[in-house]
Protein backbone atom coordinates (compact mmCIF):
# COMPACT_ATOMS: atom_id res chain seq x y z
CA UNK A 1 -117.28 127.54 -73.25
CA UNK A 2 -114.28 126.92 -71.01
CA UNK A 3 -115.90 127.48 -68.27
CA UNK A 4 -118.30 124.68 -68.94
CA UNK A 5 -115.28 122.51 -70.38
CA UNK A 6 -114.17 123.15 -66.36
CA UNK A 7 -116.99 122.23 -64.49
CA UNK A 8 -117.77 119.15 -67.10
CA UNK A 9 -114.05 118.44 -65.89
CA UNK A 10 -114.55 118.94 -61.88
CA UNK A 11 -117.72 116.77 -62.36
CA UNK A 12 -116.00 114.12 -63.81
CA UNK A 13 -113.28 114.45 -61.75
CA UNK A 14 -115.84 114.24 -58.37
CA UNK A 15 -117.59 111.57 -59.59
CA UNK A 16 -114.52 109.60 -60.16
CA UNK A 17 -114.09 110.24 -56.77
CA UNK A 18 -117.09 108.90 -55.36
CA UNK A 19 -116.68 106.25 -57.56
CA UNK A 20 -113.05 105.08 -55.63
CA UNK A 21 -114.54 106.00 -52.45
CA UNK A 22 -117.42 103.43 -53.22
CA UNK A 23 -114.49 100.57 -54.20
CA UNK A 24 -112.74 101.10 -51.13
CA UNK A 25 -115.92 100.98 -49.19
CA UNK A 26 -116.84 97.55 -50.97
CA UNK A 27 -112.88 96.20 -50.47
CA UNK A 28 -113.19 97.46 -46.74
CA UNK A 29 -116.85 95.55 -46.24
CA UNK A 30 -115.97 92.52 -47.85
CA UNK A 31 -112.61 91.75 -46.04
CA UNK A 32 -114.71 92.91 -42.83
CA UNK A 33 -116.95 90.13 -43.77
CA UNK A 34 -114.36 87.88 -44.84
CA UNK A 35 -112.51 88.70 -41.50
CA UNK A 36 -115.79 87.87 -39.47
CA UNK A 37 -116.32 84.49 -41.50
CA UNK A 38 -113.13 83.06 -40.54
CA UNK A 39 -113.55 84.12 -37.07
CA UNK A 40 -117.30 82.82 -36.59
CA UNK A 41 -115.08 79.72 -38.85
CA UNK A 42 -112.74 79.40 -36.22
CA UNK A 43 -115.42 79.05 -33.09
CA UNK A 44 -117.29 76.85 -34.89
CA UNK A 45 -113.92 74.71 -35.42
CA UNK A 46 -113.22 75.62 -31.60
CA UNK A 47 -116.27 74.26 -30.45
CA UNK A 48 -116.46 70.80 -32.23
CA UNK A 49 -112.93 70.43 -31.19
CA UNK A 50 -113.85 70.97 -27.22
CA UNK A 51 -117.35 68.89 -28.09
CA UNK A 52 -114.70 66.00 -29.25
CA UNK A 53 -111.95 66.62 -26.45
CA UNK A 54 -114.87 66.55 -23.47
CA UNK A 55 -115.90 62.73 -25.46
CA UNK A 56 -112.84 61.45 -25.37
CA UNK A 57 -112.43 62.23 -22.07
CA UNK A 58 -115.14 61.03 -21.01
CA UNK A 59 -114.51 57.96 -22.98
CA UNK A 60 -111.40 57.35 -21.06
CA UNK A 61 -112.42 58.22 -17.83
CA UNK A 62 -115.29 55.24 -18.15
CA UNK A 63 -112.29 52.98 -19.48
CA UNK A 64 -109.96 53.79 -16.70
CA UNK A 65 -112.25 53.26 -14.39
CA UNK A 66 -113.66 50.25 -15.51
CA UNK A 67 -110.38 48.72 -15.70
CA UNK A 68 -109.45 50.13 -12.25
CA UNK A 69 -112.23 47.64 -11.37
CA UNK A 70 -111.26 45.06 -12.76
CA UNK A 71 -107.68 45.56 -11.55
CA UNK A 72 -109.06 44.92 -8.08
CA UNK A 73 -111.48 42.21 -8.95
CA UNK A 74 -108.38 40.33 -10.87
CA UNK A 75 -105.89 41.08 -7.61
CA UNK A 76 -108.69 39.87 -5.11
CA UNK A 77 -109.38 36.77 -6.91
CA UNK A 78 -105.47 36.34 -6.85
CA UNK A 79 -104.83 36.82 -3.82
CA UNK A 80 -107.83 34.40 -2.71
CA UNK A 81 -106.10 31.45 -4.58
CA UNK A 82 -102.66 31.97 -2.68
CA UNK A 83 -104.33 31.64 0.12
CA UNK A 84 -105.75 28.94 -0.78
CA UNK A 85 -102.44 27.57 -2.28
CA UNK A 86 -100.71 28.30 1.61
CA UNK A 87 -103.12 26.51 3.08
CA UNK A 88 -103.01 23.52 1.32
CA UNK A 89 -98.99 23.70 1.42
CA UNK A 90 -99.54 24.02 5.20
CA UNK A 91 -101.97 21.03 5.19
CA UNK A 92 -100.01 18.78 2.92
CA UNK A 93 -96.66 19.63 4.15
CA UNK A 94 -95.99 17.20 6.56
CA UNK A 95 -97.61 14.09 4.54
CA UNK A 96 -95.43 14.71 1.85
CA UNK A 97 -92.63 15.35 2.84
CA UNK A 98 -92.70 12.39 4.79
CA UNK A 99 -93.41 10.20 1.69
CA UNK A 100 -90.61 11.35 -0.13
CA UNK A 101 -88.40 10.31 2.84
CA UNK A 102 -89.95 7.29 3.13
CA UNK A 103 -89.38 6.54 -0.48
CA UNK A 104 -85.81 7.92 0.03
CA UNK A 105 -85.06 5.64 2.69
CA UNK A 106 -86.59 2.47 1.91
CA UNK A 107 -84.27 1.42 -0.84
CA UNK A 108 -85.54 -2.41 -2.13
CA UNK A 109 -82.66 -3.42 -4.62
CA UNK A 110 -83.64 -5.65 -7.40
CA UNK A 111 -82.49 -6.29 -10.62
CA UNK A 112 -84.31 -5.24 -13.51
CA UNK A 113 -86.25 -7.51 -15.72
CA UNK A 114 -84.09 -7.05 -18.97
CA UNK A 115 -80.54 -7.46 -17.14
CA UNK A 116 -79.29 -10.52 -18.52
CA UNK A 117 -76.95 -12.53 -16.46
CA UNK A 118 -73.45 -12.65 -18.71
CA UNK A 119 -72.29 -15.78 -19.08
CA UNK A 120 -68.52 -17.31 -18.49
């Protein structure tokens, strides 16, 4: 009778056993799987954030360089019209300056039409 108390006991005791081991086996899979889901998480968050970086990028590259573009178109057409604006200096130099002396020098004294002559 004891002796089948004892091995009712031991197989109890075993099967309790096997019974943990199987718990820690689940615990162990699921944070493996957990573990793996936040790393496969991770490269996928990785990869859309490269995917967005290499847009922007190229975004801006295609801005700066359009606007490199028209950074020379804007200092060509500049430059054109001071040319343009020394030239005409350089044409009309003379001429005007000599009209300003000649209305510098040419003084015609008159009296103007609403000085009234004060009489005594």
């Amino acid at each position: 009778l004891m002796l089948g108390r004892n091995e009712g006991i031991q197989a109890l005791l075993k099967a309790e056993d096997h019974g943990r081991m199987k718990i820690e086996n689940a615990k162990r899979r699921k944070a493996d799987k957990l573990r793996q889901a936040k790393l496969e998480g991770q490269r996928e968050v990785d990869k859309e954030k490269k995917e967005k970086e290499d847009f922007y990028k190229e975004k801006e590259k295609q801005l700066i360089g359009s606007r490199v573009e028209t950074e020379k178109a804007v200092r060509h057409a500049t430059n054109q019209a001071i040319e343009k604006l020394k030239l005409s200096v350089d044409t009309n130099k003379e001429v005007a300056i000599n009209m300003l002396l000649s209305r510098v020098f040419d003084v015609q004294t008159q009296i103007h039409v609403n000085y009234q002559i004060p009489s005594k």
